[in-house]
Protein backbone atom coordinates (compact mmCIF):
# COMPACT_ATOMS: atom_id res chain seq x y z
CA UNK A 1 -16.38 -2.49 17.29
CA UNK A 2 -13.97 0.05 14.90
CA UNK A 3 -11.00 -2.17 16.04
CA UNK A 4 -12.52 -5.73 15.70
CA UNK A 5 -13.61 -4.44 11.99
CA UNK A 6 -10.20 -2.86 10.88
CA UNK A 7 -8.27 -5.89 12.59
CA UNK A 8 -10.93 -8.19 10.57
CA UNK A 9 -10.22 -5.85 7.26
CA UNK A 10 -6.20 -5.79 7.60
CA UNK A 11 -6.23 -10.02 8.50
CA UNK A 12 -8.34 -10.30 5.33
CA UNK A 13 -6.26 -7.89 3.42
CA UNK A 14 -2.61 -9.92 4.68
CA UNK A 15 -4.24 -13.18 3.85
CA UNK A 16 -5.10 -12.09 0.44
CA UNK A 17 -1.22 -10.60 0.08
CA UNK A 18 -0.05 -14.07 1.01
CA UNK A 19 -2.53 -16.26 -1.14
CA UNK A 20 -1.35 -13.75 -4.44
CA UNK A 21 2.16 -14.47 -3.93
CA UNK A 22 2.45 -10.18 -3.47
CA UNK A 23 4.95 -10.57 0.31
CA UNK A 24 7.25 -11.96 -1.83
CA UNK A 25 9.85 -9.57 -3.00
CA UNK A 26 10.87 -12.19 -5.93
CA UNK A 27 7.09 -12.01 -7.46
CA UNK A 28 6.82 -7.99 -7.27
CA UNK A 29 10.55 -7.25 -9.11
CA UNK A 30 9.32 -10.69 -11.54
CA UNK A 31 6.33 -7.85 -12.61
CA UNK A 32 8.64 -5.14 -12.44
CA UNK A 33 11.40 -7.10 -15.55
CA UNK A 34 9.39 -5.92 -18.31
CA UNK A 35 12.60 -6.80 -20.37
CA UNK A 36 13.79 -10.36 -18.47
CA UNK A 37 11.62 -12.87 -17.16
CA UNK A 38 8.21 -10.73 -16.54
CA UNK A 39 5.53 -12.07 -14.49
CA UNK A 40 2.21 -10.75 -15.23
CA UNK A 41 0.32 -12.01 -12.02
CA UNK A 42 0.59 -8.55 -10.07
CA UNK A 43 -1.42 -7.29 -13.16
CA UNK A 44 -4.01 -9.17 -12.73
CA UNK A 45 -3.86 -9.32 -8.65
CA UNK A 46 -4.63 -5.22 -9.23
CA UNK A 47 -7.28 -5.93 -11.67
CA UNK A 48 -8.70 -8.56 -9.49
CA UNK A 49 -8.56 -5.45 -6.71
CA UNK A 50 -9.75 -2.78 -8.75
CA UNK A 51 -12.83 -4.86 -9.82
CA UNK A 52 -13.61 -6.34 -5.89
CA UNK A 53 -13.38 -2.43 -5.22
CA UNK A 54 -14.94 -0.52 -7.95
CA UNK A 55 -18.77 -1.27 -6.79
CA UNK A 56 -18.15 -0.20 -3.07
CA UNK A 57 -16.00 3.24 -3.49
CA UNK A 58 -19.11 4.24 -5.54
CA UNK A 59 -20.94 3.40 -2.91
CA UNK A 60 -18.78 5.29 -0.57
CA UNK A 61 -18.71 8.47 -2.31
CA UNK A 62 -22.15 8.66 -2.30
CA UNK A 63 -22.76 7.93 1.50
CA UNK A 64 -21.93 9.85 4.47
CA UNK A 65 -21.62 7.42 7.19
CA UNK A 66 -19.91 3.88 6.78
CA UNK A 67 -21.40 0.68 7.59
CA UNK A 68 -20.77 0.51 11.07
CA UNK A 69 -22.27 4.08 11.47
CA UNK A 70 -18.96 6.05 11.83
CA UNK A 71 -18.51 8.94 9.09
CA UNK A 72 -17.56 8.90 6.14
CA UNK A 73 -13.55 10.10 5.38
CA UNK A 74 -12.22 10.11 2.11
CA UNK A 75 -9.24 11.98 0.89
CA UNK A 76 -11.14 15.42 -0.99
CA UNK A 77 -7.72 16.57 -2.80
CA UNK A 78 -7.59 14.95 -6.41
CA UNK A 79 -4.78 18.08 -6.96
CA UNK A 80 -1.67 16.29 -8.92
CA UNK A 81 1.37 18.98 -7.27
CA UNK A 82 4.89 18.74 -7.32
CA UNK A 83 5.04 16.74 -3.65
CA UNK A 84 2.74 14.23 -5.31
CA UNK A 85 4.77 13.54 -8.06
CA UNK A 86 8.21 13.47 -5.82
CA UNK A 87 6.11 11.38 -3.31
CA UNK A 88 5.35 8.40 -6.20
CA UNK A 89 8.81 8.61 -7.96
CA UNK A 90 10.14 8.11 -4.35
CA UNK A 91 7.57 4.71 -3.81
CA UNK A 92 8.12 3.67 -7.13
CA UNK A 93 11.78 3.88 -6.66
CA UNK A 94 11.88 1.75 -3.07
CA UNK A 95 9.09 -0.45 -4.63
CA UNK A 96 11.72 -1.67 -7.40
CA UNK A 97 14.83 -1.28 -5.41
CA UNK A 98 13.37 -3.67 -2.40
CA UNK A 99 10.28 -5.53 -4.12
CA UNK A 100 8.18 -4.35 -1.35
CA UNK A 101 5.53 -1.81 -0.69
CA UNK A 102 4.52 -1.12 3.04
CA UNK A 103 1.11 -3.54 3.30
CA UNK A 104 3.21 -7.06 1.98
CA UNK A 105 6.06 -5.66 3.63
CA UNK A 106 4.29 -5.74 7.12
CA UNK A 107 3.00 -9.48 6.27
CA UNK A 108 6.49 -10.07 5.10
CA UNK A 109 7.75 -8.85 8.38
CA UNK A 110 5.20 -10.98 10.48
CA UNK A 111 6.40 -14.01 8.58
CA UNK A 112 10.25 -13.18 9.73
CA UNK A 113 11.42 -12.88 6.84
CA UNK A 114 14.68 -10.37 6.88
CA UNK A 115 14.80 -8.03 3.86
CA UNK A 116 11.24 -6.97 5.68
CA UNK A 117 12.68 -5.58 8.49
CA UNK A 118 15.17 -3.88 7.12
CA UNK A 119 12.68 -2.48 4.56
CA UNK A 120 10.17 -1.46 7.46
CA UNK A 121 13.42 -0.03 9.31
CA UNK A 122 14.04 2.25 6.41
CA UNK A 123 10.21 3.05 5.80
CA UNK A 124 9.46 4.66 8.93
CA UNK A 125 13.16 6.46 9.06
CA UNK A 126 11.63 7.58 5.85
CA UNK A 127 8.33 8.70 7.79
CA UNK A 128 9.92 10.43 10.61
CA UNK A 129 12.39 12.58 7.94
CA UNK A 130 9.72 13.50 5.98
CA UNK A 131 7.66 14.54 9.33
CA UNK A 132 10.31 16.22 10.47
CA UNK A 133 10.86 18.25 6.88
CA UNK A 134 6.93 19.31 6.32
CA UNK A 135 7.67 20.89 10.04
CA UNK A 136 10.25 22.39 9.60
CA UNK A 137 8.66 24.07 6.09
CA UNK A 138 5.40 24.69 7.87
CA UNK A 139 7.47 27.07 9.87
């Protein structure tokens, strides 16, 4: 039932990425022009979000089991640190560079579309470095 609910969630979740324009690369670095031709549609697509969202993380944080009975997991470190910081200046940076973040970039890539893949290539090379560096300092 856990996988027919998150498959469910993420279809839902690439549909919406599709219908708000967000797997395009073109529409996300249209937002990001603040000085050219800006596009203010991400804007809203986040409010639109935040607002769909806002009611049920309230709810979350209150309960201890989900919906579907299984517990309750939310992230308990609201800590801003240095790999925090170096972490978002690093997604900002590929999120301008390519127009893509990983979720529209993994409907992107399921629609074929090239700059995806090589975007997804470089994410997880990304993933496996920085696995292989919090190792290597855990040591």
């Amino acid at each position: 039932m856990r996988k027919i609910i998150a498959f469910i969630s993420g279809l839902f979740f690439g549909l919406g990425l599709i219908i708000a324009g967000m797997a395009n690369p073109a529409k996300v670095l249209g937002f990001l022009d603040l000085f050219g031709r800006w596009d203010p549609s991400l804007a809203l697509v986040m409010l639109g979000a935040i607002a769909t969202a806002f009611l049920p993380m309230q709810w979350a944080q209150r309960a201890n089991t989900s919906l579907s009975g299984e517990p309750m997991d939310l992230p308990g470190n609201r800590q801003i640190d240095r790999r925090l910081v170096i972490g978002a200046l690093i997604f900002g940076t590929g999120w301008g560079v390519a127009g893509f973040c990983p979720g529209p970039a993994l409907v992107a890539l399921g629609t074929g579309m090239p700059q995806a893949l090589l975007f997804v290539v470089a994410m997880l090379a990304g993933m496996l470095l920085f696995k292989f560096y919090d190792q290597r300092m855990a040591h």
